[in-house]
Protein backbone atom coordinates (compact mmCIF):
# COMPACT_ATOMS: atom_id res chain seq x y z
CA UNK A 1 -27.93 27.82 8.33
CA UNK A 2 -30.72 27.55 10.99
CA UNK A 3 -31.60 31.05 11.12
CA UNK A 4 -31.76 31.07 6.88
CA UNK A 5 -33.86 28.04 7.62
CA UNK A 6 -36.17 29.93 9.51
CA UNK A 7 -36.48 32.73 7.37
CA UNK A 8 -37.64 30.23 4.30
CA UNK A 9 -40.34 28.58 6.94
CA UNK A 10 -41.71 31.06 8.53
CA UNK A 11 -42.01 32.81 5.20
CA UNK A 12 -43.34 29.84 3.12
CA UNK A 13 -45.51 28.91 6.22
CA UNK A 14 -47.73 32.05 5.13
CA UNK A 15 -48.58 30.97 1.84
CA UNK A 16 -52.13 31.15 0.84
CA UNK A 17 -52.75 30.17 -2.58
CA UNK A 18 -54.31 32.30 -5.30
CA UNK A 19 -57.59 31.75 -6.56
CA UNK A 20 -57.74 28.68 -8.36
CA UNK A 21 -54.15 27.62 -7.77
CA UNK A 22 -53.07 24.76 -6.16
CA UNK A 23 -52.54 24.77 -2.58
CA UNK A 24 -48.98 25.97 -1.55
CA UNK A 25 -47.37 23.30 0.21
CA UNK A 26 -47.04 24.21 4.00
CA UNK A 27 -43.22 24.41 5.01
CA UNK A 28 -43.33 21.94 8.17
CA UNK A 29 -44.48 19.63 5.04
CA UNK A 30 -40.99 19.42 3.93
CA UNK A 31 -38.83 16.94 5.23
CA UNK A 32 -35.11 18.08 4.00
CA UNK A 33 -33.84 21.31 2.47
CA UNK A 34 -30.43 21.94 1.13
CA UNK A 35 -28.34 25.07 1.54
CA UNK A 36 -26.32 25.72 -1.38
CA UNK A 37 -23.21 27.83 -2.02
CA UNK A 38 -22.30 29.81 -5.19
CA UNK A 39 -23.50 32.82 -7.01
CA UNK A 40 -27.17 34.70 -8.79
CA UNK A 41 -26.62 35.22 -12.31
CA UNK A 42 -30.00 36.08 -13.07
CA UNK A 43 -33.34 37.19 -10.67
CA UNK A 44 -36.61 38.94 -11.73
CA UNK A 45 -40.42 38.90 -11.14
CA UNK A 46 -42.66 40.64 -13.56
CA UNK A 47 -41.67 44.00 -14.30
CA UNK A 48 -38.37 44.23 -11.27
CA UNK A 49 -35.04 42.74 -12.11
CA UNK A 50 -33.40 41.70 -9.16
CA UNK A 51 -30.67 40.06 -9.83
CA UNK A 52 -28.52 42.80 -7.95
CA UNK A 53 -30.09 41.69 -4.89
CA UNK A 54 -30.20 38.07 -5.35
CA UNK A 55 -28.22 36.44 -2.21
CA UNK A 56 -25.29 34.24 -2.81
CA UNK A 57 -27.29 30.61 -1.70
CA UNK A 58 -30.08 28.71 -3.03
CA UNK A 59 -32.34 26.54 -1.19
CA UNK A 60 -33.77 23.05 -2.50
CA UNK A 61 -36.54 21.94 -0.43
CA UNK A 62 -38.01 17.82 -0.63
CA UNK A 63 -41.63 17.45 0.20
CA UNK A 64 -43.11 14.22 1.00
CA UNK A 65 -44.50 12.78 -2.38
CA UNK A 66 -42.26 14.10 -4.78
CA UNK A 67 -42.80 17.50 -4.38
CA UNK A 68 -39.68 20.07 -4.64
CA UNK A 69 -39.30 23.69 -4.64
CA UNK A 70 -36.10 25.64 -5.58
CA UNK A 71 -35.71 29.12 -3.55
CA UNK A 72 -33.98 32.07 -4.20
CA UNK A 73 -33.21 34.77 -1.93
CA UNK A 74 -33.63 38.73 -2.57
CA UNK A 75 -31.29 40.15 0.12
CA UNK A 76 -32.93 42.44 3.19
CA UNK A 77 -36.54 41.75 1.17
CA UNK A 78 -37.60 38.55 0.15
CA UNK A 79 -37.78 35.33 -1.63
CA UNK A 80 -38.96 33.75 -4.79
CA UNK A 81 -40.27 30.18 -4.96
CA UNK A 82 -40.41 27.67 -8.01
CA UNK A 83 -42.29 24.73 -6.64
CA UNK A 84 -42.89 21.76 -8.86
CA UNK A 85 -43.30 17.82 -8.59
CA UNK A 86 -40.89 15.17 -9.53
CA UNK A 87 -38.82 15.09 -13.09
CA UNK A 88 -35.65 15.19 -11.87
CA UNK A 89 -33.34 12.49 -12.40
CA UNK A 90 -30.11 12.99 -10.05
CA UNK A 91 -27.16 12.46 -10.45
CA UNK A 92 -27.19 14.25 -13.42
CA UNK A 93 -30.27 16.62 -13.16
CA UNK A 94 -33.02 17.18 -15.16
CA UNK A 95 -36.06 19.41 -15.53
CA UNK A 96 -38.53 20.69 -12.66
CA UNK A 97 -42.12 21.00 -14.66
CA UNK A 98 -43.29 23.94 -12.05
CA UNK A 99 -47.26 24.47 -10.80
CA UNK A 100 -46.48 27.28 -8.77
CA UNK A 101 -44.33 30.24 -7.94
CA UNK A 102 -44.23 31.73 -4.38
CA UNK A 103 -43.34 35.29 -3.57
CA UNK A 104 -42.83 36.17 0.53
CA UNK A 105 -41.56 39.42 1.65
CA UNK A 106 -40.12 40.15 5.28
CA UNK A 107 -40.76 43.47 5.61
CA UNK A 108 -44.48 43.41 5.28
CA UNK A 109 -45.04 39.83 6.38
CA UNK A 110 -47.30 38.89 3.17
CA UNK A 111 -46.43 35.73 0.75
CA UNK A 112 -48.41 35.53 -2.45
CA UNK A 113 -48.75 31.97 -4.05
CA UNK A 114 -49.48 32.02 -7.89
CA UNK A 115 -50.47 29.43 -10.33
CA UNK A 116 -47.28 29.47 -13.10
CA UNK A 117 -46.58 26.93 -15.53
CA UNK A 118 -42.85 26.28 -16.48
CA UNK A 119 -39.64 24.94 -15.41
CA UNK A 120 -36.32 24.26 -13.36
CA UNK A 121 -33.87 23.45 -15.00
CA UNK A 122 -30.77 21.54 -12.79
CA UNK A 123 -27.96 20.30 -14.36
CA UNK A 124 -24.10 19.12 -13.32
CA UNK A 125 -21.52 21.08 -15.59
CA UNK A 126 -18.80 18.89 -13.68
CA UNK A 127 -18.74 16.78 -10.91
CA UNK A 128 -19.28 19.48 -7.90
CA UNK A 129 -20.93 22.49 -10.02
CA UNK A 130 -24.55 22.53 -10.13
CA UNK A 131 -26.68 24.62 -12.18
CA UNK A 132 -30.19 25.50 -11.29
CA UNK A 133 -32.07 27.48 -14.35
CA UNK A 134 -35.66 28.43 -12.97
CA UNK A 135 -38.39 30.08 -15.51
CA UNK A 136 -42.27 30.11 -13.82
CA UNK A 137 -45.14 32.04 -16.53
CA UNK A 138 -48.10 33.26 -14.30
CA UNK A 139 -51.07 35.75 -15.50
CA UNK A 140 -49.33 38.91 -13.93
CA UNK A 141 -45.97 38.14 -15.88
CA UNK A 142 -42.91 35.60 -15.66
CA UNK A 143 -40.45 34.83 -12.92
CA UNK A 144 -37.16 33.83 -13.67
CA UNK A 145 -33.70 33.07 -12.00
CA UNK A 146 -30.13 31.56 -12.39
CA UNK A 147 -27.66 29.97 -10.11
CA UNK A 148 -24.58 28.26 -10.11
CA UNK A 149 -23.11 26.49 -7.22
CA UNK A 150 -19.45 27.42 -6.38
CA UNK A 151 -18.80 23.33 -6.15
CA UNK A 152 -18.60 23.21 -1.94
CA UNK A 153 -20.80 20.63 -0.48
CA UNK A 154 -24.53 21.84 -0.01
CA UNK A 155 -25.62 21.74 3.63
CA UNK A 156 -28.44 19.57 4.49
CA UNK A 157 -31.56 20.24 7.64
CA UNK A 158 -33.70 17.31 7.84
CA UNK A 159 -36.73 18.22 9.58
C-alpha cells in the first residue's frame, strides 16, 4: 500500500490550481487515506474513455476540515481526482458536492487542478459493498468514474 501511497502524494503534491479555482489541497494536508479493493466500471476525462485502464483500487483521502477527495487510478499513466467538502453521512453514504477535479500524470510529472462542479456519489448496496459514483463538469468537458468495492476491508495510512 505504501508505495500506491506514494504515488497519490507525490502526484497530488504537484497540484497547482487553475486560474480562478480553488487551491488544490496539498497531500501532506491529509491526515488518513483508505485503500480500497474491488473493480472500475466506468473512467473518462473529456474526450478519452478510460475505463480499460482504470486500476482495480480506489483511494479515499480525509483532509483536516472536512475536506475529502475520491481517487481513481489509470494504470502505467495517471490519476483522476474528485475533491469535495463534507456531505457525506456514513454509515450509509451520501453525496460528495465536488469543487475540484485533479488530473496527475507519471510519465510527464505534470498535475492539472480544475475548477468542476458536481458530485460523488457513495453508497452501501449491503453491508461490506461500497459504491463510489463520481461525476465532476469543468469548462474543458466532464470527468466521470465508477467503482464498486469487492466487500474486503479497505486498508487505512494515517499520516
Amino acid at each position: 500500500m505504501l508505495r500506491s501511497i506514494a504515488f497519490v502524494l507525490l502526484s497530488l503534491s504537484l497540484a497547482t490550481s487553475a486560474e480562478g479555482a480553488p487551491a488544490a489541497p496539498k497531500s501532506v494536508g491529509f491526515k488518513t487515506a483508505y485503500k480500497l479493493f474491488g473493480s472500475c466500471g466506468h473512467l473518462s476525462i473529456p474526450s478519452t474513455d478510460y475505463t480499460k485502464l482504470c486500476g482495480p483500487n480506489i483511494f479515499q483521502l480525509i483532509y483536516p476540515g472536512g475536506r475529502q477527495s475520491w481517487v481513481f487510478i489509470i494504470r502505467g499513466k495517471s490519476l483522476v481526482s474528485f475533491s469535495g467538502l463534507g456531505g457525506l453521512n456514513y454509515p450509509t453514504g451520501g453525496i460528495l458536492r465536488i469543487d475540484h477535479v485533479t488530473l496527475a500524470t507519471n510519465q510527464v510529472a505534470t498535475t492539472d487542478a480544475r475548477t468542476a462542479s458536481g458530485y460523488c456519489e457513495v453508497r452501501l448496496s449491503t453491508p461490506k459493498i461500497l459504491e463510489v459514483k463520481c461525476v465532476g463538469h469543468t469548462a474543458d468537458g466532464d470527468f466521470s468514474g465508477e467503482f464498486v468495492s469487492d466487500g474486503s476491508a479497505p486498508e487505512r495510512q494515517d499520516f
